[in-house]
N, C-alpha and C. Protein backbone atom coordinates (compact mmCIF):
# COMPACT_ATOMS: atom_id res chain seq x y z
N UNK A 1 55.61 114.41 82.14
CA UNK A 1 57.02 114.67 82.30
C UNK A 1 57.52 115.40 81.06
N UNK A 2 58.00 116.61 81.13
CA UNK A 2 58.57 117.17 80.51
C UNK A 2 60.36 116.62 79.82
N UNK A 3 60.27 117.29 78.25
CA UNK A 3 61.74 117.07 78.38
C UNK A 3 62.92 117.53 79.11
N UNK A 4 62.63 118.75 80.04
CA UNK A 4 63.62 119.53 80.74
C UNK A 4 63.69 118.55 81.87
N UNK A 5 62.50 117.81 82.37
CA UNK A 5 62.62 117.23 83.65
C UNK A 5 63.41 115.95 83.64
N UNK A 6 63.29 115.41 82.38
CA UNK A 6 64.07 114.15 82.06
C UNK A 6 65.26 114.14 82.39
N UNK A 7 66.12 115.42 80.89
CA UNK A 7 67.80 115.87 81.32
C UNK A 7 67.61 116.59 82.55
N UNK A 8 66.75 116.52 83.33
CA UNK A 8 67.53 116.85 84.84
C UNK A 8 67.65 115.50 85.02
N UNK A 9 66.93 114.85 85.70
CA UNK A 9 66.41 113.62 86.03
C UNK A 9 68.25 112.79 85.43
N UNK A 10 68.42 112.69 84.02
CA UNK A 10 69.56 111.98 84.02
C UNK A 10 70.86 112.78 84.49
N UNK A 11 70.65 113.99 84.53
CA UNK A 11 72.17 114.67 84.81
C UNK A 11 72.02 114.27 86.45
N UNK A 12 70.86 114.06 86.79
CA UNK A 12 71.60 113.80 88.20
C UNK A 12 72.08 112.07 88.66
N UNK A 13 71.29 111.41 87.94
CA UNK A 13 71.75 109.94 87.57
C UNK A 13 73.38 110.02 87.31
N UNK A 14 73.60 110.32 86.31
CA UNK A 14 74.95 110.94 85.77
C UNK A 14 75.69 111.69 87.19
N UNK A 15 75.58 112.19 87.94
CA UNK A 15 76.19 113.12 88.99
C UNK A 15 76.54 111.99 89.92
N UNK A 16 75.57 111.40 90.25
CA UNK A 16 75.70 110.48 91.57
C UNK A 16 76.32 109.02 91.04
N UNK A 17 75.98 108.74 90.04
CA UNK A 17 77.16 107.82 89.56
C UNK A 17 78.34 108.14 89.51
N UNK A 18 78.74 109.57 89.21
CA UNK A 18 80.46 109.81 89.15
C UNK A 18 80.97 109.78 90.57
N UNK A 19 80.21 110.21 91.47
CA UNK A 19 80.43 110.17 92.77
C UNK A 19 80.86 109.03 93.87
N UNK A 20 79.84 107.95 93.14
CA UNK A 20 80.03 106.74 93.92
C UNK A 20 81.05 105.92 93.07
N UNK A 21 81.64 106.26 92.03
CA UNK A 21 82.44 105.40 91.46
C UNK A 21 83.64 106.14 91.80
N UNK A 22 83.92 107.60 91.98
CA UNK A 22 85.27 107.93 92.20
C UNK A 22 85.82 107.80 93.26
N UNK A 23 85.45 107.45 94.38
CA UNK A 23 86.89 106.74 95.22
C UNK A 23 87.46 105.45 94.68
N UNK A 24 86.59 104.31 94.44
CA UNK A 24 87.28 103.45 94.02
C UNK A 24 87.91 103.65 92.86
N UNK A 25 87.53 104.56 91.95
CA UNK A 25 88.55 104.66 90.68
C UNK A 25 89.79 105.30 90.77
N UNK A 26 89.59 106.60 91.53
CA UNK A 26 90.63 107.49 91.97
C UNK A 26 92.30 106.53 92.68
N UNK A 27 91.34 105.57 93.68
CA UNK A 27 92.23 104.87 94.50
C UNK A 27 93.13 104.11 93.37
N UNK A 28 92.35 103.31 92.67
CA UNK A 28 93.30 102.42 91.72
C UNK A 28 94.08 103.41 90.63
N UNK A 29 93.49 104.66 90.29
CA UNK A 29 94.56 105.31 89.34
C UNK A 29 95.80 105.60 90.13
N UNK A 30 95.86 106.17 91.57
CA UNK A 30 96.67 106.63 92.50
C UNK A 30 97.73 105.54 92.56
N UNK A 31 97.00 104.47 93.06
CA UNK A 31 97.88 103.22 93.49
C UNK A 31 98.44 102.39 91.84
N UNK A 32 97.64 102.26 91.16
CA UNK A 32 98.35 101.70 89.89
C UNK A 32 99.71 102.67 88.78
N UNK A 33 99.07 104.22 89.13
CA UNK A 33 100.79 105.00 88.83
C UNK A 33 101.42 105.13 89.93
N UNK A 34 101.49 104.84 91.43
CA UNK A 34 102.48 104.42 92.39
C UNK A 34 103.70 102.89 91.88
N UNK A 35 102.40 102.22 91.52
CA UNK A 35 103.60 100.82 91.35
C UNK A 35 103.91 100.64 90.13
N UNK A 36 103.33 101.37 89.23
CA UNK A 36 103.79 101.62 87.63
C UNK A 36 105.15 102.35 88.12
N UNK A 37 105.68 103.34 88.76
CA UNK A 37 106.88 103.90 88.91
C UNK A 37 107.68 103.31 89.23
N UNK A 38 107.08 102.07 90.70
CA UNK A 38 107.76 101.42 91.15
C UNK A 38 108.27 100.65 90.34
N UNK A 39 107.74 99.71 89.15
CA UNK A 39 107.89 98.56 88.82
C UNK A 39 108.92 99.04 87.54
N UNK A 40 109.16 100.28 87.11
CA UNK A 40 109.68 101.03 86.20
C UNK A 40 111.03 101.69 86.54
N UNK A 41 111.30 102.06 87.91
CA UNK A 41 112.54 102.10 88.54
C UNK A 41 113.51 100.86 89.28
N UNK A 42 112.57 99.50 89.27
CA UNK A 42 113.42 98.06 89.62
C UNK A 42 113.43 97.31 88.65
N UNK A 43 112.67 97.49 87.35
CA UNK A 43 112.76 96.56 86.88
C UNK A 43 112.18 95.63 86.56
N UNK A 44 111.27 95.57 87.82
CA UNK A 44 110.40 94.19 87.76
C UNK A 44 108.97 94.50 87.14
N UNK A 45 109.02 93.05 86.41
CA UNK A 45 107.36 93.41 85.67
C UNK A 45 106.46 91.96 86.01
N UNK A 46 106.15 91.95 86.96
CA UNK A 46 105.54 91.46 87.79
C UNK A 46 104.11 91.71 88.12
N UNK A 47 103.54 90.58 87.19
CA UNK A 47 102.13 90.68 87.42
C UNK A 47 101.01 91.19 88.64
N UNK A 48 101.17 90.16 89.40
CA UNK A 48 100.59 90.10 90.80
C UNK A 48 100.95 91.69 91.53
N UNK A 49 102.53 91.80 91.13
CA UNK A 49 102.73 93.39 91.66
C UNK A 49 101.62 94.61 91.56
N UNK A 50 101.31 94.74 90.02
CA UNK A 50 100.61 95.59 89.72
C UNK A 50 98.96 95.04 89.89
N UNK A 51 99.31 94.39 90.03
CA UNK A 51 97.07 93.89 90.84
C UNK A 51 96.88 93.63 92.34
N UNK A 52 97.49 93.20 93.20
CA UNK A 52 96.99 93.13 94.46
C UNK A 52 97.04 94.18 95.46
N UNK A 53 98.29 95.41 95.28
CA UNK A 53 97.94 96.70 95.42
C UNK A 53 96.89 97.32 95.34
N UNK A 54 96.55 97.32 94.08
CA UNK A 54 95.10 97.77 93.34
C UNK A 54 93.72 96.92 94.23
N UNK A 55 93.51 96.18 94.22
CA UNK A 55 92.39 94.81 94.94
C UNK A 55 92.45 95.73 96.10
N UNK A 56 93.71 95.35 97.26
CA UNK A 56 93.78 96.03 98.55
C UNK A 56 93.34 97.64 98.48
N UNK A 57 94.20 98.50 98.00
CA UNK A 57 93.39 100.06 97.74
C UNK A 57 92.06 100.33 97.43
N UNK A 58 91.51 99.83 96.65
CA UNK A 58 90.07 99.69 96.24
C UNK A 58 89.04 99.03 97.15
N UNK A 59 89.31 98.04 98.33
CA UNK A 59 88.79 97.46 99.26
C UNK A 59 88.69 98.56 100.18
N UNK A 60 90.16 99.25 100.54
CA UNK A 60 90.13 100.29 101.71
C UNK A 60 89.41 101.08 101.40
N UNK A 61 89.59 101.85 100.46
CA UNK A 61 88.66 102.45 99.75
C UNK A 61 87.40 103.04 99.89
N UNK A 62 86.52 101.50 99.65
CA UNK A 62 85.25 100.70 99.70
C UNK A 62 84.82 101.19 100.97
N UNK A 63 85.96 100.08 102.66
CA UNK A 63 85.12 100.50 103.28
C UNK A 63 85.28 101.96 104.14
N UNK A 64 86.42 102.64 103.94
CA UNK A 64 86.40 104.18 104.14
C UNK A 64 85.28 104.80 103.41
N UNK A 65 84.36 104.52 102.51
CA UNK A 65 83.67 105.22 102.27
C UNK A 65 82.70 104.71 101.70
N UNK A 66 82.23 103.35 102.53
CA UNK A 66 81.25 102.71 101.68
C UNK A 66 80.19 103.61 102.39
N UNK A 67 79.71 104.15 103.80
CA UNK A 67 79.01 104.61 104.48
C UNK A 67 78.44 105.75 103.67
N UNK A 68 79.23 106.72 103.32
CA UNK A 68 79.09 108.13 102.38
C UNK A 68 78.13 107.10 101.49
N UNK A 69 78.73 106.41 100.60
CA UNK A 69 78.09 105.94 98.93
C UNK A 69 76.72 105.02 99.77
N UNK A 70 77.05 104.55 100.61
CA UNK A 70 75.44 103.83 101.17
C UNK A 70 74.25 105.03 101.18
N UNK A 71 74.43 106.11 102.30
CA UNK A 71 73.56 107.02 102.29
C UNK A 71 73.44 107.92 101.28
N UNK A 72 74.41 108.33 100.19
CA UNK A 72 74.18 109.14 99.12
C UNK A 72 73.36 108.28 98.26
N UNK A 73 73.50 107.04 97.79
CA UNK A 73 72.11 106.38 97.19
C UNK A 73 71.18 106.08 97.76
N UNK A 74 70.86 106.45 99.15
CA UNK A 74 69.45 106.11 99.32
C UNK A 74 68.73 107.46 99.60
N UNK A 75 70.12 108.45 100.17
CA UNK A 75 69.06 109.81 99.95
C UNK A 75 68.56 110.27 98.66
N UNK A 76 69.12 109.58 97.92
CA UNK A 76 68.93 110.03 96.31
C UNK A 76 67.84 108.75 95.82
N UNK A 77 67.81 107.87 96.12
CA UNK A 77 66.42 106.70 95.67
C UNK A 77 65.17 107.48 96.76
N UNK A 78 65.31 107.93 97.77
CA UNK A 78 64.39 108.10 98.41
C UNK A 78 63.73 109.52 97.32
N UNK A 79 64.44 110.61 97.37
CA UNK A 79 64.37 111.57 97.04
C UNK A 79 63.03 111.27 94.89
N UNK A 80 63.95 110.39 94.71
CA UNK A 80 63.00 109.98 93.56
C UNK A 80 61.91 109.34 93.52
N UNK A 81 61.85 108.84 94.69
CA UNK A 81 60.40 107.69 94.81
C UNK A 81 59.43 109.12 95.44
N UNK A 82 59.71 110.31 95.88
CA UNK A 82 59.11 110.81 96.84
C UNK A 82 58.64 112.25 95.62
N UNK A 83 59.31 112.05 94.39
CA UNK A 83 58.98 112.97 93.32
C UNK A 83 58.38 112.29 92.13
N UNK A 84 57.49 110.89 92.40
CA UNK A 84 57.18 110.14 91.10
C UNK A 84 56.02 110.85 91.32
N UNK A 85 55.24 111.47 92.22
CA UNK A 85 53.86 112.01 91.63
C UNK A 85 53.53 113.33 91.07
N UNK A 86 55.42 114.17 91.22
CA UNK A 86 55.31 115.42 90.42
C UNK A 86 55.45 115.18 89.16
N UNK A 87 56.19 113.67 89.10
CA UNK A 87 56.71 113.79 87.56
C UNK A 87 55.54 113.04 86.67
N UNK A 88 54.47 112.58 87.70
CA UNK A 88 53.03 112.09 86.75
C UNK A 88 52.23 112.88 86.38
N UNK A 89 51.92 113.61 87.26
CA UNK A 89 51.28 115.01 86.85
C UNK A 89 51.85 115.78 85.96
């Protein structure tokens, strides 16, 4: 294994991790400056306000697109188990 094959090897580690983490992150930035405005134009600073929004968005989230993040890691585990004998050689 070369060093070029490695920094591929992690940039794509790196790729598909940003991928499967940004809906659920996206969702809670979306929804946590939704009720940050909210909670900033009434007044209220209300714990539970600003977390169970977040919990619920991040669930929907999840399963709107757990299907995508299911098959994007296994086409991508498959894809590496199926290149361990280029990268031994």
């Amino acid at each position: 294994m070369t060093d070029t094959s490695v920094i591929h090897l992690a940039m794509q580690v790196m790729l598909i991790t940003a991928k499967l983490a940004a809906p659920a992150l996206v969702t809670a930035l979306v929804v946590g400056f939704a009720v940050s405005l909210f909670q900033s134009a009434t007044q209220i600073q209300e714990f539970t306000l600003a977390f169970v929004p977040k919990a619920i968005g991040v669930g929907i989230a999840l399963l709107l697109s757990g299907h995508w993040m299911l098959n994007s890691m296994i086409s991508f585990t498959t894809d590496l188990f199926h290149g361990i004998p280029k990268m031994l050689s």
